[in-house]
N, C-alpha and C. Protein backbone atom coordinates (compact mmCIF):
# COMPACT_ATOMS: atom_id res chain seq x y z
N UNK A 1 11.26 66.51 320.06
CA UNK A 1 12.19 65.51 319.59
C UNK A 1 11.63 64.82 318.34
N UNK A 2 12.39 65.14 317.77
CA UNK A 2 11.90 64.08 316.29
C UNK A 2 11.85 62.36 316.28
N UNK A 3 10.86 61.80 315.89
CA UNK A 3 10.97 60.04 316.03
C UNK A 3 10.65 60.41 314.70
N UNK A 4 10.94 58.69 314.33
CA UNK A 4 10.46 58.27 313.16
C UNK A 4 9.27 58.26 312.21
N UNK A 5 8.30 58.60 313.29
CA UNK A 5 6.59 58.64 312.34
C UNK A 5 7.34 60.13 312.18
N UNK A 6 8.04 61.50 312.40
CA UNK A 6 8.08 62.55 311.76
C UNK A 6 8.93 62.84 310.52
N UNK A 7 9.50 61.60 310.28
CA UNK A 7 10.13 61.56 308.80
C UNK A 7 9.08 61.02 307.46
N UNK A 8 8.98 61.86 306.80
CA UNK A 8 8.35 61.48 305.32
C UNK A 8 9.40 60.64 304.59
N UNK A 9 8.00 59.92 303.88
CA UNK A 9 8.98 58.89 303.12
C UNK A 9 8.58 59.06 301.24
N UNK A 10 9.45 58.51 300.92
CA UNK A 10 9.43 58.54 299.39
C UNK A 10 8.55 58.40 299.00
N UNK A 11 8.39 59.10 297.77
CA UNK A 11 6.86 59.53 297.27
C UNK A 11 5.60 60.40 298.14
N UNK A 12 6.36 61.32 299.39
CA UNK A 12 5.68 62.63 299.65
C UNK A 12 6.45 63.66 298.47
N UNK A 13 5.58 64.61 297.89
CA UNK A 13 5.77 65.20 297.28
C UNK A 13 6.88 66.54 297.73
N UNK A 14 7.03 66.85 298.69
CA UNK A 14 7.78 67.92 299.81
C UNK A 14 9.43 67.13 299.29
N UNK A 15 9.64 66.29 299.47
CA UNK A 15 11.01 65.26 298.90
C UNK A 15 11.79 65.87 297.24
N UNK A 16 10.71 66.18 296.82
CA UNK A 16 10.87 66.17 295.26
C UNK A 16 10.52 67.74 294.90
N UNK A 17 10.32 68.80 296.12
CA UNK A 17 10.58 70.37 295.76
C UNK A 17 11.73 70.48 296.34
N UNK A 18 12.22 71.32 295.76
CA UNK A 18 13.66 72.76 296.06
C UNK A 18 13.03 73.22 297.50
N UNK A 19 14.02 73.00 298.06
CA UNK A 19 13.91 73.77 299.61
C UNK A 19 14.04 75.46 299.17
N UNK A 20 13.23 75.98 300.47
CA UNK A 20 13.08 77.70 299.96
C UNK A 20 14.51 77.98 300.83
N UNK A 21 15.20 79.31 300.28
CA UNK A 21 15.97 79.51 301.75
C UNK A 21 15.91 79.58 303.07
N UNK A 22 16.79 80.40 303.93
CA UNK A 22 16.19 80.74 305.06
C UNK A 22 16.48 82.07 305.10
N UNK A 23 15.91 82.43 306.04
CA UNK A 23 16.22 84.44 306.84
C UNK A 23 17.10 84.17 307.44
N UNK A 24 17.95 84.57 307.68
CA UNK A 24 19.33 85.14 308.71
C UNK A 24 19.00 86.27 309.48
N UNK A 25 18.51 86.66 310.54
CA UNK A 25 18.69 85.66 311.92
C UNK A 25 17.58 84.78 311.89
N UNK A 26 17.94 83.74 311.98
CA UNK A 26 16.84 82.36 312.30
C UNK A 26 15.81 83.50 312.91
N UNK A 27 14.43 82.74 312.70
CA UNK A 27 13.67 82.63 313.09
C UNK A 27 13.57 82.02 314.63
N UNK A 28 12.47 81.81 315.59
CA UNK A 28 12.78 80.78 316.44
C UNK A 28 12.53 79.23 316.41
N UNK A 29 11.85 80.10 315.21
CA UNK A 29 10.68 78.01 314.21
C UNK A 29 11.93 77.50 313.59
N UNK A 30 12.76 78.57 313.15
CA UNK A 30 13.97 77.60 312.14
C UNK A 30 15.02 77.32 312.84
N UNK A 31 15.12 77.98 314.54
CA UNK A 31 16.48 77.48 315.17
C UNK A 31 16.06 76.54 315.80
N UNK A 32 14.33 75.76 316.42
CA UNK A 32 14.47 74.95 316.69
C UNK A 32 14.32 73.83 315.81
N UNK A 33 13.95 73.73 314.68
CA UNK A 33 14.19 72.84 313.53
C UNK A 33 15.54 72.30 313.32
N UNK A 34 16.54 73.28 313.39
CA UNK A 34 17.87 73.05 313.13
C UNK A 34 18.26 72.49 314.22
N UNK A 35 18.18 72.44 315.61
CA UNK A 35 18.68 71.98 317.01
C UNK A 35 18.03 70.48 316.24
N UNK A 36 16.40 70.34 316.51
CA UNK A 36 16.28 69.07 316.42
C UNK A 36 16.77 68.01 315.34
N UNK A 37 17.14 68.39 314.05
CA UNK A 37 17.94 67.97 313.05
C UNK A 37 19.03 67.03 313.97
N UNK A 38 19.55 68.48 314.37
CA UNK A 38 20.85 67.40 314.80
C UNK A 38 20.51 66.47 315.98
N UNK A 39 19.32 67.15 316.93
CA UNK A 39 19.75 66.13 318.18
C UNK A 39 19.33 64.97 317.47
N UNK A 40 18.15 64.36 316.31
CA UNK A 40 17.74 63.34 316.12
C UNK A 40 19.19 62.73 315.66
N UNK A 41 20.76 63.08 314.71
CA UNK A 41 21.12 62.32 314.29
C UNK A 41 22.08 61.82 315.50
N UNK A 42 22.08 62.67 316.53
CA UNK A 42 23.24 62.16 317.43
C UNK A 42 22.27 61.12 318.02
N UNK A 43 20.91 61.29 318.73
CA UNK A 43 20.22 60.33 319.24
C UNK A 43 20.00 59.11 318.47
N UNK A 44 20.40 59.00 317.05
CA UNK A 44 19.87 57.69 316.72
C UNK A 44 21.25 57.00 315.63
N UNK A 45 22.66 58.03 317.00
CA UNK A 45 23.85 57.07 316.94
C UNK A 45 24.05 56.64 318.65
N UNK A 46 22.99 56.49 319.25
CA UNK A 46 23.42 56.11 320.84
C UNK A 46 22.48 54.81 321.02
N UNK A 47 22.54 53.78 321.19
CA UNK A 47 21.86 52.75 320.95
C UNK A 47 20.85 52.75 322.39
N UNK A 48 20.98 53.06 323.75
CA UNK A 48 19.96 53.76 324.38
C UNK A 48 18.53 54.28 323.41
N UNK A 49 19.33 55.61 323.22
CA UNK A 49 18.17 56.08 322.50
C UNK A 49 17.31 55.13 321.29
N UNK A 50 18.54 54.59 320.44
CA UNK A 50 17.70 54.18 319.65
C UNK A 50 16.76 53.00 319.80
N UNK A 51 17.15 52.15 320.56
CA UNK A 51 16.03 51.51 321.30
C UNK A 51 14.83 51.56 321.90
N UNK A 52 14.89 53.03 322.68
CA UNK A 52 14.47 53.61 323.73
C UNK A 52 13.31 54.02 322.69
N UNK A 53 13.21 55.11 321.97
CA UNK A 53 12.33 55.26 320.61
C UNK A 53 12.58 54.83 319.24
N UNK A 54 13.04 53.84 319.32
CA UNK A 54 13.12 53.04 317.63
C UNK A 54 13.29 54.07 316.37
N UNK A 55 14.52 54.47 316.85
CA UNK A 55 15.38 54.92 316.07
C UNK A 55 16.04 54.23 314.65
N UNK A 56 15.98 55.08 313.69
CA UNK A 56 17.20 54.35 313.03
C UNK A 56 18.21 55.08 312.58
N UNK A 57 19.45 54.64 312.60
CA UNK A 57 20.55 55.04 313.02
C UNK A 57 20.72 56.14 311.20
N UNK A 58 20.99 57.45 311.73
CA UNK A 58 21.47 57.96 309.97
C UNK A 58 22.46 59.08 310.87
N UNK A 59 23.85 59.49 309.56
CA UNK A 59 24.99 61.00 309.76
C UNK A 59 24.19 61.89 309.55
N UNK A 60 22.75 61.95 308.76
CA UNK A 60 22.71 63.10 308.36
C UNK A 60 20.67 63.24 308.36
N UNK A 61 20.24 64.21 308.39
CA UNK A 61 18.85 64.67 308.29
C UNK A 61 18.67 65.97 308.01
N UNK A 62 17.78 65.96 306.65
CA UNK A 62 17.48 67.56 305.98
C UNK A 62 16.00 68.18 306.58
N UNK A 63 15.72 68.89 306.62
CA UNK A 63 14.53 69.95 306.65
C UNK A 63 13.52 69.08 305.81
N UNK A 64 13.65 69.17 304.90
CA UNK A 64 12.41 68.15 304.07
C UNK A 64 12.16 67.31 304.32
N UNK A 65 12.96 66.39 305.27
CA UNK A 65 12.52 65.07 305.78
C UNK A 65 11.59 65.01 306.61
N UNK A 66 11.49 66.08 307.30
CA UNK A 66 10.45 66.56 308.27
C UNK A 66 9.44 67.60 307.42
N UNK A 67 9.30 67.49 306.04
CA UNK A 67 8.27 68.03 305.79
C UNK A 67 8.46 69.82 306.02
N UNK A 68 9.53 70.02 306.24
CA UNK A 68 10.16 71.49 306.19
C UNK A 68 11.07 71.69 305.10
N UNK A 69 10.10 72.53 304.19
CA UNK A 69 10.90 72.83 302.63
C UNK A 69 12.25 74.12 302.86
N UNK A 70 12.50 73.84 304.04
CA UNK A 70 13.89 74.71 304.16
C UNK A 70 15.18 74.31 303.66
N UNK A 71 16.06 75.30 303.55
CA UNK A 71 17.18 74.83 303.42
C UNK A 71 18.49 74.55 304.22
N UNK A 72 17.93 73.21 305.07
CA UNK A 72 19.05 73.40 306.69
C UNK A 72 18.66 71.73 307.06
N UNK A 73 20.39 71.57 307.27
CA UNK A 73 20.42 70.10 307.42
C UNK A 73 21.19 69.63 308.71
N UNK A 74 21.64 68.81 309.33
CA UNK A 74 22.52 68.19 310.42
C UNK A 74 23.48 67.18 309.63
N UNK A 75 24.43 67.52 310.26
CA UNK A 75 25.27 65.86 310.03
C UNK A 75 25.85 66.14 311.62
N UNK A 76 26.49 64.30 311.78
CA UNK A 76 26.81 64.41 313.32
C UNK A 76 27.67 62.57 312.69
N UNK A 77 29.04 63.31 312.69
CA UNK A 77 29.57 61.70 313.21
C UNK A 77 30.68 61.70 314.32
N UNK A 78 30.29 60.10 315.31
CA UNK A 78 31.41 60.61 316.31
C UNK A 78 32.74 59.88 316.45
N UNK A 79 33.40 60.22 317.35
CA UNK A 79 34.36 60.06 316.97
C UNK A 79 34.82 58.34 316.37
N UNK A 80 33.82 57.59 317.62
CA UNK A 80 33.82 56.14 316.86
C UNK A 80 33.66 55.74 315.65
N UNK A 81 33.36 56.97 314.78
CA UNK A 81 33.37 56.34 313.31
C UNK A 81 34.26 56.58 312.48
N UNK A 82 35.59 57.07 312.99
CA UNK A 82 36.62 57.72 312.60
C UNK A 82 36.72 58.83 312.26
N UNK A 83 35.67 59.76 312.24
CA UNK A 83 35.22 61.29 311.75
C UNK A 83 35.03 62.15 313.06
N UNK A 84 35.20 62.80 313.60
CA UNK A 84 34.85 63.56 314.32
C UNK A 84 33.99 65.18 313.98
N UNK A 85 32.98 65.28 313.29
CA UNK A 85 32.23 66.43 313.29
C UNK A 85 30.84 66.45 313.12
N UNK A 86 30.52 67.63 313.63
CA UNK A 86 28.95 67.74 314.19
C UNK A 86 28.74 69.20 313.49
N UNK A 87 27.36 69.37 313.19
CA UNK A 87 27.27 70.46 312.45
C UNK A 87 25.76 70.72 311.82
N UNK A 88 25.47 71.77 312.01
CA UNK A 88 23.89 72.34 311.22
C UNK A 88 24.36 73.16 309.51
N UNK A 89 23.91 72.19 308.70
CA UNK A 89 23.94 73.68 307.99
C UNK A 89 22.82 74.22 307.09
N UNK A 90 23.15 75.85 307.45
CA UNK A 90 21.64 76.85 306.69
C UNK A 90 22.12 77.21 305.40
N UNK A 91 21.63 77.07 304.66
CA UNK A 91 21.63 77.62 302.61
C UNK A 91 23.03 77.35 302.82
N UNK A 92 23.03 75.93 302.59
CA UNK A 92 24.52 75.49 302.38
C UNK A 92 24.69 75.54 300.87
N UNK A 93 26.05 75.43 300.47
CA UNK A 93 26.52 75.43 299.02
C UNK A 93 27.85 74.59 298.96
N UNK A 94 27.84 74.17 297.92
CA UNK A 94 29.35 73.46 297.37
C UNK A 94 30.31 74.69 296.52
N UNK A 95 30.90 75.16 296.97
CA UNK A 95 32.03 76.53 296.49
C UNK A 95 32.77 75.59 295.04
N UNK A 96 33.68 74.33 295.88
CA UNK A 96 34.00 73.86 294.90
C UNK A 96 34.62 72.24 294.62
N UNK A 97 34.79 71.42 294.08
CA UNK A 97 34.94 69.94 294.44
C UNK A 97 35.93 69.50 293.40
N UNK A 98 36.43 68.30 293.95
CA UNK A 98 37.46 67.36 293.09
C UNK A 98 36.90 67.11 291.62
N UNK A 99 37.65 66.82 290.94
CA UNK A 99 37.43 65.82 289.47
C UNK A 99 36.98 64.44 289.89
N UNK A 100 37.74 63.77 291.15
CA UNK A 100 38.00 62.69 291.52
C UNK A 100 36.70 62.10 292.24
N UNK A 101 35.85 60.75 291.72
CA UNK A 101 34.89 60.74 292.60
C UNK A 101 34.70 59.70 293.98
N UNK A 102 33.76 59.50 294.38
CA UNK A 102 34.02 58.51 295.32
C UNK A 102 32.33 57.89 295.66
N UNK A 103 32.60 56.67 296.41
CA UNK A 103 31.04 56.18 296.44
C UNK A 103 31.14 55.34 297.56
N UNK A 104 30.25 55.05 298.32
CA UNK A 104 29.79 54.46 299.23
C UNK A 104 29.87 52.78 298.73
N UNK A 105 30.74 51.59 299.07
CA UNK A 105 30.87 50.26 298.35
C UNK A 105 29.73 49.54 298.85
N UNK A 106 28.84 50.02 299.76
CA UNK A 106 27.66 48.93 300.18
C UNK A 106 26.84 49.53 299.69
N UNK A 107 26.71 50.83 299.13
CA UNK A 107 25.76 51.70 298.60
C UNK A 107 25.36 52.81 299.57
N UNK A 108 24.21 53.39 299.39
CA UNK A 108 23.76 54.81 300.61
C UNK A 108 22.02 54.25 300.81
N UNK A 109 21.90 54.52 302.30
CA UNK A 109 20.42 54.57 302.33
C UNK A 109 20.18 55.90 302.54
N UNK A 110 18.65 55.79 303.15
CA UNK A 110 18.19 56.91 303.57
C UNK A 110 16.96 57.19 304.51
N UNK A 111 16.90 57.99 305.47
CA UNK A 111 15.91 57.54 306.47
C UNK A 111 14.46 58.08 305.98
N UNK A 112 14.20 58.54 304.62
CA UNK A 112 13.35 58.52 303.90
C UNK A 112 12.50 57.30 303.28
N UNK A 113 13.92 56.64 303.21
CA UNK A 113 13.50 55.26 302.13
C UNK A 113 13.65 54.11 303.04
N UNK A 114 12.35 52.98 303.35
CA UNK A 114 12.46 52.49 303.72
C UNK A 114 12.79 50.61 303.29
N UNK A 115 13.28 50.97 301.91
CA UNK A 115 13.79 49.81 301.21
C UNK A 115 15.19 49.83 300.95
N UNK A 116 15.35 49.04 300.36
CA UNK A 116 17.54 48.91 300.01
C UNK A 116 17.68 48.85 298.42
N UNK A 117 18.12 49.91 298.13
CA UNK A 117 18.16 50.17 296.53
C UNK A 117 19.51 49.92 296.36
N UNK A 118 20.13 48.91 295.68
CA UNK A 118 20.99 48.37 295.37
C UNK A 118 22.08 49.56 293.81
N UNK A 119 23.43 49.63 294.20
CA UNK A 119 23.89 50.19 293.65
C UNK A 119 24.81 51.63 294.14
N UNK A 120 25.71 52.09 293.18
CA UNK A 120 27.33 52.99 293.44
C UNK A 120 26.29 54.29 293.32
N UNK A 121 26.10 55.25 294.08
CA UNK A 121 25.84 56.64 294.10
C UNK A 121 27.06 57.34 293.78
N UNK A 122 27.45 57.91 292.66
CA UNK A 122 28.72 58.36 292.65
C UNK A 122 28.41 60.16 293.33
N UNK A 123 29.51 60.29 293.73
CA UNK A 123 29.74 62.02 294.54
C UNK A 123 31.11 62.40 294.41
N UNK A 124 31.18 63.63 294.84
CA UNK A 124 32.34 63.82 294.85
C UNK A 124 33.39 63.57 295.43
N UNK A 125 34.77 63.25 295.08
CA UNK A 125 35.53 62.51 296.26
C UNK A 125 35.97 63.77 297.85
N UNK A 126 36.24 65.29 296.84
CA UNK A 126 36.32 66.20 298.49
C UNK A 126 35.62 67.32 297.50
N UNK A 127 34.81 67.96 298.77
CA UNK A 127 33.94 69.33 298.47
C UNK A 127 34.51 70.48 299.60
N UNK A 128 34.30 71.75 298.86
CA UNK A 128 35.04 72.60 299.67
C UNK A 128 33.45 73.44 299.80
N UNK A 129 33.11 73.50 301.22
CA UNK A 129 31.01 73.96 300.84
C UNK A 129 31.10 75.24 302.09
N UNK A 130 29.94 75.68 301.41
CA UNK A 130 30.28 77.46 302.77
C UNK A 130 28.54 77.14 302.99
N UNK A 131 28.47 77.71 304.49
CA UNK A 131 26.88 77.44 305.18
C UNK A 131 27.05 78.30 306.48
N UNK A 132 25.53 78.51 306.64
CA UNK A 132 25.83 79.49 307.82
C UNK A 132 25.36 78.30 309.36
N UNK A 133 25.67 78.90 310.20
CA UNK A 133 25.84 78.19 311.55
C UNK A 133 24.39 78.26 312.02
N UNK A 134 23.60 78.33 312.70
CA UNK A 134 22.73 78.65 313.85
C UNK A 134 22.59 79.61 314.46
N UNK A 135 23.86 80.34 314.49
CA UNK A 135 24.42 81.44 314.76
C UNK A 135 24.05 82.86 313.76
N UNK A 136 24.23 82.45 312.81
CA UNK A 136 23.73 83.00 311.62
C UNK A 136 25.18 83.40 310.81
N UNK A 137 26.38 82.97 311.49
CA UNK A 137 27.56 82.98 311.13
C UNK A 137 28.03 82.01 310.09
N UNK A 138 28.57 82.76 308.99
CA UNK A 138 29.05 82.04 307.64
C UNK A 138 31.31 80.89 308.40
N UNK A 139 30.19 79.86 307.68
CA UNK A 139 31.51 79.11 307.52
C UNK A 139 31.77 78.49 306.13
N UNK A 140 33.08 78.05 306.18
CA UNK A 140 33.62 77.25 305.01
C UNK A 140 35.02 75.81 305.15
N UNK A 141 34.56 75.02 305.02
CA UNK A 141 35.26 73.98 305.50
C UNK A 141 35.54 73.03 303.99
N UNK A 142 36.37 72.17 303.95
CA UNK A 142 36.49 71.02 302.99
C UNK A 142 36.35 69.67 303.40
N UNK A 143 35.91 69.16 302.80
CA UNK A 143 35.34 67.68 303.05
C UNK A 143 35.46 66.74 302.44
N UNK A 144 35.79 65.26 302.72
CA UNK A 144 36.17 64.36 302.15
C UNK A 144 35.74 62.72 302.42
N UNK A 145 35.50 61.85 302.10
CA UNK A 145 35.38 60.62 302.56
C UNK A 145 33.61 60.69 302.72
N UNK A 146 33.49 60.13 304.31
CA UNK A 146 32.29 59.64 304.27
C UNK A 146 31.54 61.21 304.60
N UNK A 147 32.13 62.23 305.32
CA UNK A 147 31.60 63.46 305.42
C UNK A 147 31.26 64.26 303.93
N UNK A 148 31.85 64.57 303.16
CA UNK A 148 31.69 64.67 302.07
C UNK A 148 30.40 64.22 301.29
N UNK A 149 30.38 62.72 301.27
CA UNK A 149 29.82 61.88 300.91
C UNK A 149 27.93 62.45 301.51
N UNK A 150 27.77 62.52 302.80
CA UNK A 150 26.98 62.83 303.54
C UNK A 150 26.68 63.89 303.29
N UNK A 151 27.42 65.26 303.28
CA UNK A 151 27.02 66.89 302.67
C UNK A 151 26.29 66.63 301.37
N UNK A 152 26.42 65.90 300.41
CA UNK A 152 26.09 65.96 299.42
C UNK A 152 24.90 65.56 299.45
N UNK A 153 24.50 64.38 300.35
CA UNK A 153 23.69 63.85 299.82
C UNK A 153 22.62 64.61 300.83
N UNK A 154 23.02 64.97 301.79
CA UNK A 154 21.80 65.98 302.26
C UNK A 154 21.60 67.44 301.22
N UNK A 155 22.53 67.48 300.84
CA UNK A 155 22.11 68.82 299.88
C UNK A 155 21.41 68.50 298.72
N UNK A 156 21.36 67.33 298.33
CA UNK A 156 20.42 66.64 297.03
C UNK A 156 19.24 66.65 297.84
N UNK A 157 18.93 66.67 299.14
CA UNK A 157 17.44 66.58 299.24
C UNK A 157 17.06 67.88 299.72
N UNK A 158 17.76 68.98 299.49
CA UNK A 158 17.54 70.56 299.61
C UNK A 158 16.81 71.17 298.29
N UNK A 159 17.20 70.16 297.23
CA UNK A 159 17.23 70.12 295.61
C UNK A 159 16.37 69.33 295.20
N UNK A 160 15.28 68.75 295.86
CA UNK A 160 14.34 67.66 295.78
C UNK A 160 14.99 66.44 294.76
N UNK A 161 16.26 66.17 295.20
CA UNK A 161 16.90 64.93 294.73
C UNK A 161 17.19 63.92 295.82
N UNK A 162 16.48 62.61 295.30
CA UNK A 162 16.71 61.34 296.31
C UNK A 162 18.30 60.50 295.75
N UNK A 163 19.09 60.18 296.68
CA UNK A 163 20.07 59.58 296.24
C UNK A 163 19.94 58.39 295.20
N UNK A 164 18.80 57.79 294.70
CA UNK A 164 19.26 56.54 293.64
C UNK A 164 18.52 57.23 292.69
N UNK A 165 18.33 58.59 292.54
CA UNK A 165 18.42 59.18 290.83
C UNK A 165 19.96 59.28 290.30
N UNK A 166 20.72 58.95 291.64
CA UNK A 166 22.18 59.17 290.18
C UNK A 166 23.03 57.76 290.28
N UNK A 167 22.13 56.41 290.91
CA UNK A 167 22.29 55.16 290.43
C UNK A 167 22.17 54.93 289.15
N UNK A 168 23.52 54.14 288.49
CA UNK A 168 22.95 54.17 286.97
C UNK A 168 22.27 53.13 286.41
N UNK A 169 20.65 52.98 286.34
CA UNK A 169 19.85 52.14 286.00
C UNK A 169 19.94 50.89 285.24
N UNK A 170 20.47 50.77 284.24
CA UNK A 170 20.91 50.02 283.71
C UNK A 170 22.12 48.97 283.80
N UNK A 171 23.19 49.66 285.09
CA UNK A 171 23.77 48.92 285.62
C UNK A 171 24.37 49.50 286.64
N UNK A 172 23.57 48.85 288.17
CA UNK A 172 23.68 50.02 289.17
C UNK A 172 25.29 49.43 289.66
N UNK A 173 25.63 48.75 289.55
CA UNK A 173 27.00 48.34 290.03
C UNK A 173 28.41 48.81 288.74
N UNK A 174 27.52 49.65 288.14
CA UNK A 174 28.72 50.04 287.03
C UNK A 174 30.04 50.74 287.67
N UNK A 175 31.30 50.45 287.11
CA UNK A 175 32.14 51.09 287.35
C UNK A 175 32.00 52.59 287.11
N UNK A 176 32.94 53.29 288.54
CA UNK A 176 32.80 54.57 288.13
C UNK A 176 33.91 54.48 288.23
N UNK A 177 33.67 55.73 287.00
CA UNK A 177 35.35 56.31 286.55
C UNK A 177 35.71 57.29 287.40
N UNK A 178 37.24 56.74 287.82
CA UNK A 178 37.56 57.73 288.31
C UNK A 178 37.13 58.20 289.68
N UNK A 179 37.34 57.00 290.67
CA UNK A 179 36.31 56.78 291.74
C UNK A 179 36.86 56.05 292.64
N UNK A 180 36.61 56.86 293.77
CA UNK A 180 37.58 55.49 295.08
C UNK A 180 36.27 55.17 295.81
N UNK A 181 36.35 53.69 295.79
CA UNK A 181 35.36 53.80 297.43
C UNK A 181 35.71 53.78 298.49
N UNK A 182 34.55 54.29 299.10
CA UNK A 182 34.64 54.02 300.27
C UNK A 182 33.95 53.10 301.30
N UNK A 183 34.29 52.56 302.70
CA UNK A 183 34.27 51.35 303.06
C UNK A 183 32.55 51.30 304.09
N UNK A 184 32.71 52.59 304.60
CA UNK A 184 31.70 52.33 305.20
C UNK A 184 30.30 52.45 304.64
N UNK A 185 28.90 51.83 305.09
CA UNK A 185 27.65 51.74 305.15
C UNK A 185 27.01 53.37 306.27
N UNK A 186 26.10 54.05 305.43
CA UNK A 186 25.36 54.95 306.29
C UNK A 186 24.08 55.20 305.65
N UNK A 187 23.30 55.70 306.30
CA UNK A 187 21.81 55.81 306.38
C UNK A 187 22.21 57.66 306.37
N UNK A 188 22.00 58.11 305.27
CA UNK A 188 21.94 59.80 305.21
C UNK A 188 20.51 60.41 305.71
């Protein structure tokens, strides 16, 4: 089970490389990497758990966070958050996305970063992304809102990109063009 001392934090160097791919059929090192991905994000949306091992609550956790330069992430939101989906994904990709963007209005954390970096992460408003399952089975789904929002930003850390490199420095509350927000707060 993954806790918190197994997440690296900003400024490990593993954060800031390109995840390698993976082999298809998993390995058994990379299917249980991918199980625990997700069980950590569902366990540290159940307040039991997160108590229980001092959890903190995130939709989403990449391979690199754990110091695994793979390319395979979890998201998990339930239904209480108005989203209903759960999901691993291996050498995921964005096929193809809106013009239209969208941003998180309280901003994005990250269970990497253990400070509050103030400011609009702009993303895309819907992504249409293909990834293989666990299974080793190819899917393709479209995505929008806070899911969306979440694919992306786990795939920026597949890409050794932390979400407040595309805060704009000079004025992190700048309007984005062309940009809806959105309402909720998450920990990617």
């Amino acid at each position: 089970m993954i806790l918190m001392k197994d997440i690296i934090r900003e400024g490990h160097p593993t954060l800031r490389a390109r995840s390698e791919e993976v082999a298809l059929p998993l390995s058994e090192e990379d299917r249980k990497l991918a199980e625990d991905l997700l069980e950590y994000v569902v366990n540290s949306q159940n307040d039991e758990m997160i108590k229980k091992y001092d959890l903190r609550p995130g939709v989403g956790i990449a391979a690199p966070q754990v110091n695994a330069p793979k390319r395979i992430f979890a998201l998990h939101f339930d239904e209480t958050s108005g989203e209903n989906l759960s999901l691993i994904a291996i050498n995921p990709k964005i096929v193809s996305h809106s013009v239209e963007r969208s941003y998180l209005a309280a901003g994005e954390g990250c269970l990497s970063v253990d400070r509050a970096i103030p400011g609009y992460v702009p993303r895309y408003a819907r992504v249409t992304v293909k990834a293989f399952d666990i299974e080793g089975k190819e899917y393709k789904m479209r995505l929008k809102g806070l899911p969306a929002i979440a694919f992306q930003h786990e795939l920026d850390h597949l890409n050794g990109v932390m979400f407040f490199d595309h805060i704009n420095s000079k004025n992190p509350y700048a309007e984005i063009e062309n940009a809806i927000a959105i309402g909720r707060d998450s920990d990617a």
